[in-house]
N, C-alpha and C. Protein backbone atom coordinates (compact mmCIF):
# COMPACT_ATOMS: atom_id res chain seq x y z
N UNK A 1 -26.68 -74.27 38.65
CA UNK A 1 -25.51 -75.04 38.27
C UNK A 1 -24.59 -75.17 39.48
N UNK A 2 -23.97 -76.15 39.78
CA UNK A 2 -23.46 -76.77 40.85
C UNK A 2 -21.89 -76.01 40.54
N UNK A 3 -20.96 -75.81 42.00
CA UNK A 3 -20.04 -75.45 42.02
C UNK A 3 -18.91 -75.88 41.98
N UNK A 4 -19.01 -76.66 42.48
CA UNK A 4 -17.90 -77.98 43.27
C UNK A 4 -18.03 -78.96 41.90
N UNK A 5 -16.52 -79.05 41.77
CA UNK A 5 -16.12 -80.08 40.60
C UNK A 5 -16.41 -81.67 40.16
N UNK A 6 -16.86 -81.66 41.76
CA UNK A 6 -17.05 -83.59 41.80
C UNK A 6 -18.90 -83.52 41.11
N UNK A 7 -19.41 -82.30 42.16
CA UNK A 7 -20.78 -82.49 41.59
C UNK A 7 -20.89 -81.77 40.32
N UNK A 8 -20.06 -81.29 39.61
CA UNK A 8 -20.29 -81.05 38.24
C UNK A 8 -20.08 -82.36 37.32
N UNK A 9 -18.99 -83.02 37.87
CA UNK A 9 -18.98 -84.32 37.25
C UNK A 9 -20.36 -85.20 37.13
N UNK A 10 -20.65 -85.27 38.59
CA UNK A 10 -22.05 -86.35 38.71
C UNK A 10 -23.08 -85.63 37.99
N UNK A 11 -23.00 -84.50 37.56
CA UNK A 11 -24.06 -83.97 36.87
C UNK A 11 -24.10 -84.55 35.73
N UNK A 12 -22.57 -84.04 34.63
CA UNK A 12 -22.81 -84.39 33.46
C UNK A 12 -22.75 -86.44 33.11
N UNK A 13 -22.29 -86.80 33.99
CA UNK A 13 -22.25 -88.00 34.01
C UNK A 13 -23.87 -88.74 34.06
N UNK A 14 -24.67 -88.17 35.08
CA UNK A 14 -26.09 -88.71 35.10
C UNK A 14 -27.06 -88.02 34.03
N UNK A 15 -26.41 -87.21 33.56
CA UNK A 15 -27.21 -86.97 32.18
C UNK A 15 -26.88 -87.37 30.96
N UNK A 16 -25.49 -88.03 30.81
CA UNK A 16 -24.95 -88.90 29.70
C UNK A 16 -25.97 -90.22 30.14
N UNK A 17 -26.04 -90.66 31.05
CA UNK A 17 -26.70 -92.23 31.47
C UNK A 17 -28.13 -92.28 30.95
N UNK A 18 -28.57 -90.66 31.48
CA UNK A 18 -30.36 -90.42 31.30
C UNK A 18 -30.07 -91.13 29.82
N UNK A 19 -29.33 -90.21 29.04
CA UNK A 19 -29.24 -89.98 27.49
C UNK A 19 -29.07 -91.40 26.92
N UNK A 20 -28.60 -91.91 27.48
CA UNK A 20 -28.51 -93.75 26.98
C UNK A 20 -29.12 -94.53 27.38
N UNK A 21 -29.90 -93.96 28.21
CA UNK A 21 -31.12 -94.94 28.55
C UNK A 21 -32.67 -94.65 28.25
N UNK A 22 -32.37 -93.48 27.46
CA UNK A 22 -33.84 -93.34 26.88
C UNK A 22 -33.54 -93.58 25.19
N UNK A 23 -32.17 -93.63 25.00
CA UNK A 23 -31.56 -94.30 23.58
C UNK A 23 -32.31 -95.91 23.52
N UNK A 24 -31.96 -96.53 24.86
CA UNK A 24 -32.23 -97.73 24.72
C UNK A 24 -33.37 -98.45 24.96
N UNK A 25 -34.38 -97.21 25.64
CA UNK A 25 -36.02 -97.66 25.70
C UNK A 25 -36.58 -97.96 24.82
N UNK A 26 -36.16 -96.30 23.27
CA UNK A 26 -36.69 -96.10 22.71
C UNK A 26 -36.53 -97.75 21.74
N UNK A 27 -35.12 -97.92 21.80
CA UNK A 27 -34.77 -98.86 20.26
C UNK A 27 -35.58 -100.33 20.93
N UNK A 28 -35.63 -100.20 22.48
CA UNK A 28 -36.67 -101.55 22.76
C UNK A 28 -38.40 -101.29 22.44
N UNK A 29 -38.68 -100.28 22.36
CA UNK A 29 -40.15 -99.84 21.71
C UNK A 29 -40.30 -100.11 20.46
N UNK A 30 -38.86 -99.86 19.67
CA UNK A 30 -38.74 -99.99 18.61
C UNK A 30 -38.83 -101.60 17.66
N UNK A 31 -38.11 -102.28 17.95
CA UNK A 31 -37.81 -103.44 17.93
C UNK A 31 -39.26 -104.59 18.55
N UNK A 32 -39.89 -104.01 19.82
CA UNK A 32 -41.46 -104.75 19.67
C UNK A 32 -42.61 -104.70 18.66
N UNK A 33 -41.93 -103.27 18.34
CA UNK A 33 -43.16 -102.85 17.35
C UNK A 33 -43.29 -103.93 15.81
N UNK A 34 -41.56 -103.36 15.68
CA UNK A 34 -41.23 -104.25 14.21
C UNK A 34 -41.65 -106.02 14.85
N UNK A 35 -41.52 -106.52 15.83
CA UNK A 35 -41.80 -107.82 15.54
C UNK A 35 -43.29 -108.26 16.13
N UNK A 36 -44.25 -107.13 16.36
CA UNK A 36 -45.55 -106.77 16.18
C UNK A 36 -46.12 -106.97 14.62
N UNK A 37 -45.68 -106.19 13.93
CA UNK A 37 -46.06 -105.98 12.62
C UNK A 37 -45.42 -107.12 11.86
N UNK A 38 -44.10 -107.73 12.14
CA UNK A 38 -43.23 -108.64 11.16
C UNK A 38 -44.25 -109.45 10.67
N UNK A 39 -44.43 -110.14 9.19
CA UNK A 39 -45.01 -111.50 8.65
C UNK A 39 -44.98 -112.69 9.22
N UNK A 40 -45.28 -113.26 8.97
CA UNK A 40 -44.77 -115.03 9.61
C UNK A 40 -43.56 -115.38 10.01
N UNK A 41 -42.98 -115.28 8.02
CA UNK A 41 -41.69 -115.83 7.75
C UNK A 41 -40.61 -115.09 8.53
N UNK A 42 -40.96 -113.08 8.61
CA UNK A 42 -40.02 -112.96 9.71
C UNK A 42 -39.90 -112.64 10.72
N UNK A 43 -41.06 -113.28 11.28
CA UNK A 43 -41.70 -113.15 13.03
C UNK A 43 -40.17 -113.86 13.55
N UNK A 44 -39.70 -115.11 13.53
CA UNK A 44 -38.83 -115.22 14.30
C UNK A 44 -37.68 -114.38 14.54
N UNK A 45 -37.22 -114.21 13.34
CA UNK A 45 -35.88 -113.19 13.31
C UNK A 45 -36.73 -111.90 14.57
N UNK A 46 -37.12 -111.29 13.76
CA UNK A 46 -38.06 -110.11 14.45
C UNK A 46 -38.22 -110.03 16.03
N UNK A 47 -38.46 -111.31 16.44
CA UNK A 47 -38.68 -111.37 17.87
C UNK A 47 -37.48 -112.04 18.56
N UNK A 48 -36.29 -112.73 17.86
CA UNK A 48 -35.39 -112.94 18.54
C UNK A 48 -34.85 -111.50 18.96
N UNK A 49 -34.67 -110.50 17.86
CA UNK A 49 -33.95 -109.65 17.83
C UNK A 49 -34.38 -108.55 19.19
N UNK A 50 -35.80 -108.45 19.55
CA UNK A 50 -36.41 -107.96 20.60
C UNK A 50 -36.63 -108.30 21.66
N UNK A 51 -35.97 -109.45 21.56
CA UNK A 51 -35.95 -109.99 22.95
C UNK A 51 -34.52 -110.23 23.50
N UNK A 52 -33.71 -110.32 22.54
CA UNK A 52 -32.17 -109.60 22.82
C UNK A 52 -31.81 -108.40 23.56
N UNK A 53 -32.68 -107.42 22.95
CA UNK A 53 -32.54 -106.01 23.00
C UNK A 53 -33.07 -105.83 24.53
N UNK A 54 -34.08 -106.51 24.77
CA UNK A 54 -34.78 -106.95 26.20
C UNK A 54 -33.84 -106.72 26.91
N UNK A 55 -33.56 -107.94 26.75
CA UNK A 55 -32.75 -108.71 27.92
C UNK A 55 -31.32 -108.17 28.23
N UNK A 56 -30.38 -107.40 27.07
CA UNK A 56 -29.70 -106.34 27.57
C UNK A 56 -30.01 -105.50 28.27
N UNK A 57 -30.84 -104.62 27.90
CA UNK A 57 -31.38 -103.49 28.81
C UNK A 57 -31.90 -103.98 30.25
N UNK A 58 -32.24 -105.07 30.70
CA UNK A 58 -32.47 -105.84 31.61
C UNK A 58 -30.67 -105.80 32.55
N UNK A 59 -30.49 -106.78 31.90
CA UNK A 59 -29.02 -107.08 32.47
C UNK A 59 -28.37 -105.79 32.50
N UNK A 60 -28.11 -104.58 31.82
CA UNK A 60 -27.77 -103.24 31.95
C UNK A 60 -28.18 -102.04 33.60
N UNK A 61 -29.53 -102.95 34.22
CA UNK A 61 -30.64 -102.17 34.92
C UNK A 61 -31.25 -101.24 34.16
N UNK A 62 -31.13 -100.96 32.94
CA UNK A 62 -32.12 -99.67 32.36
C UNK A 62 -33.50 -100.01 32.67
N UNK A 63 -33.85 -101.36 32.41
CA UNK A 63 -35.36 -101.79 33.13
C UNK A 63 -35.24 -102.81 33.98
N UNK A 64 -36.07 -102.92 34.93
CA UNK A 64 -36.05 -104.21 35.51
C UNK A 64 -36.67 -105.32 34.99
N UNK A 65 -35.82 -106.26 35.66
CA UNK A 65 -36.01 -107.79 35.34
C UNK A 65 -37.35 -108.38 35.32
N UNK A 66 -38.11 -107.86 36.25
CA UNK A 66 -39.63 -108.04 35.60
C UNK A 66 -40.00 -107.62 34.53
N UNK A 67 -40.12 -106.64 34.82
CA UNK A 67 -40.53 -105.80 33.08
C UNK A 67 -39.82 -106.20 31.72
N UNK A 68 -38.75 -106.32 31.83
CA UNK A 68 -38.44 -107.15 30.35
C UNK A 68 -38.85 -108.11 30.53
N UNK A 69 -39.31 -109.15 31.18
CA UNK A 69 -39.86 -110.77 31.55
C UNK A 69 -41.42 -110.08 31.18
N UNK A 70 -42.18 -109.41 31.67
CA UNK A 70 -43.19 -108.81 31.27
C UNK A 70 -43.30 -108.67 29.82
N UNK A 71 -42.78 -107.77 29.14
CA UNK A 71 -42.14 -107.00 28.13
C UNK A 71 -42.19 -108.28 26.77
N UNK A 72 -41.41 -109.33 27.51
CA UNK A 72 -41.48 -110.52 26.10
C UNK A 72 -42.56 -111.62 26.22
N UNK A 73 -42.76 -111.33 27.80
CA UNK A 73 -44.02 -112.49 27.34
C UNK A 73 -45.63 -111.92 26.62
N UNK A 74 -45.70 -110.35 26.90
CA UNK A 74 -46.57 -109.72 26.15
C UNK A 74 -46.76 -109.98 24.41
N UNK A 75 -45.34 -109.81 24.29
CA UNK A 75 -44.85 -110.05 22.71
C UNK A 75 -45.18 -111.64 22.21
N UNK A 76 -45.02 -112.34 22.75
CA UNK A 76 -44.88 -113.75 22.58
C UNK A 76 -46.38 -114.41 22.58
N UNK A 77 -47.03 -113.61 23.41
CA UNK A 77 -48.49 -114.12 23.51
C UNK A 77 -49.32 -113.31 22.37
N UNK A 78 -49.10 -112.05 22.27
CA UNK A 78 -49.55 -111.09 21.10
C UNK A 78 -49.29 -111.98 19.63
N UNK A 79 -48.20 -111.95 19.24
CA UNK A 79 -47.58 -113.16 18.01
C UNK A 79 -47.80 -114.31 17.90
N UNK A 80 -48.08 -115.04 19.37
CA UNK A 80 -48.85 -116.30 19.46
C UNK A 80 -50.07 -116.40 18.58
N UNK A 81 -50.75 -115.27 19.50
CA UNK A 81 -52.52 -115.02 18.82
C UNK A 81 -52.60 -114.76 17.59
N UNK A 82 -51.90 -114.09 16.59
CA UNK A 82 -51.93 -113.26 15.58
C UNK A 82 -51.36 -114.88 15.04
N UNK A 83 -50.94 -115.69 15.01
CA UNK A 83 -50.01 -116.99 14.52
C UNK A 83 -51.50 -117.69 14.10
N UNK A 84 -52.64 -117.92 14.83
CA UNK A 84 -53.45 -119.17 15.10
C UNK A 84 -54.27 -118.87 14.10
């Protein structure tokens, strides 16, 4: 455990960040899955909503901008196929 007050700060501070950014992986794992599985009728809702969630965490840096660009076109082509 660190001594000095500033690096006690950066401590608990980069482990509040860890903590919200594996909050926000998870609910984007979450949210592909559901519009993986969604029906037809609520494939759209389903996949707007996950590709929202994307693209925050994107714009946030929790992931990079490839990888959510990755991330929805996986989804989009998966739901495509499962559509035909």
């Amino acid at each position: 455990m660190p001594n000095i007050k500033s690096v006690i700060k950066d401590v608990k501070k980069s482990q509040e960040r860890h903590e919200r950014n594996i909050a926000v992986k998870s609910k984007i794992k979450t949210m592909v899955k559901k519009a993986r599985v969604a029906s037809e009728d609520q494939a759209k809702q389903a996949i707007s909503t996950a590709v929202s969630v994307i693209d925050k965490a994107a714009e946030k840096g929790i992931i990079h901008k490839n990888a959510a660009a990755r991330r929805k076109s996986r989804m989009m082509k998966a739901t495509n196929k499962a559509a035909e």
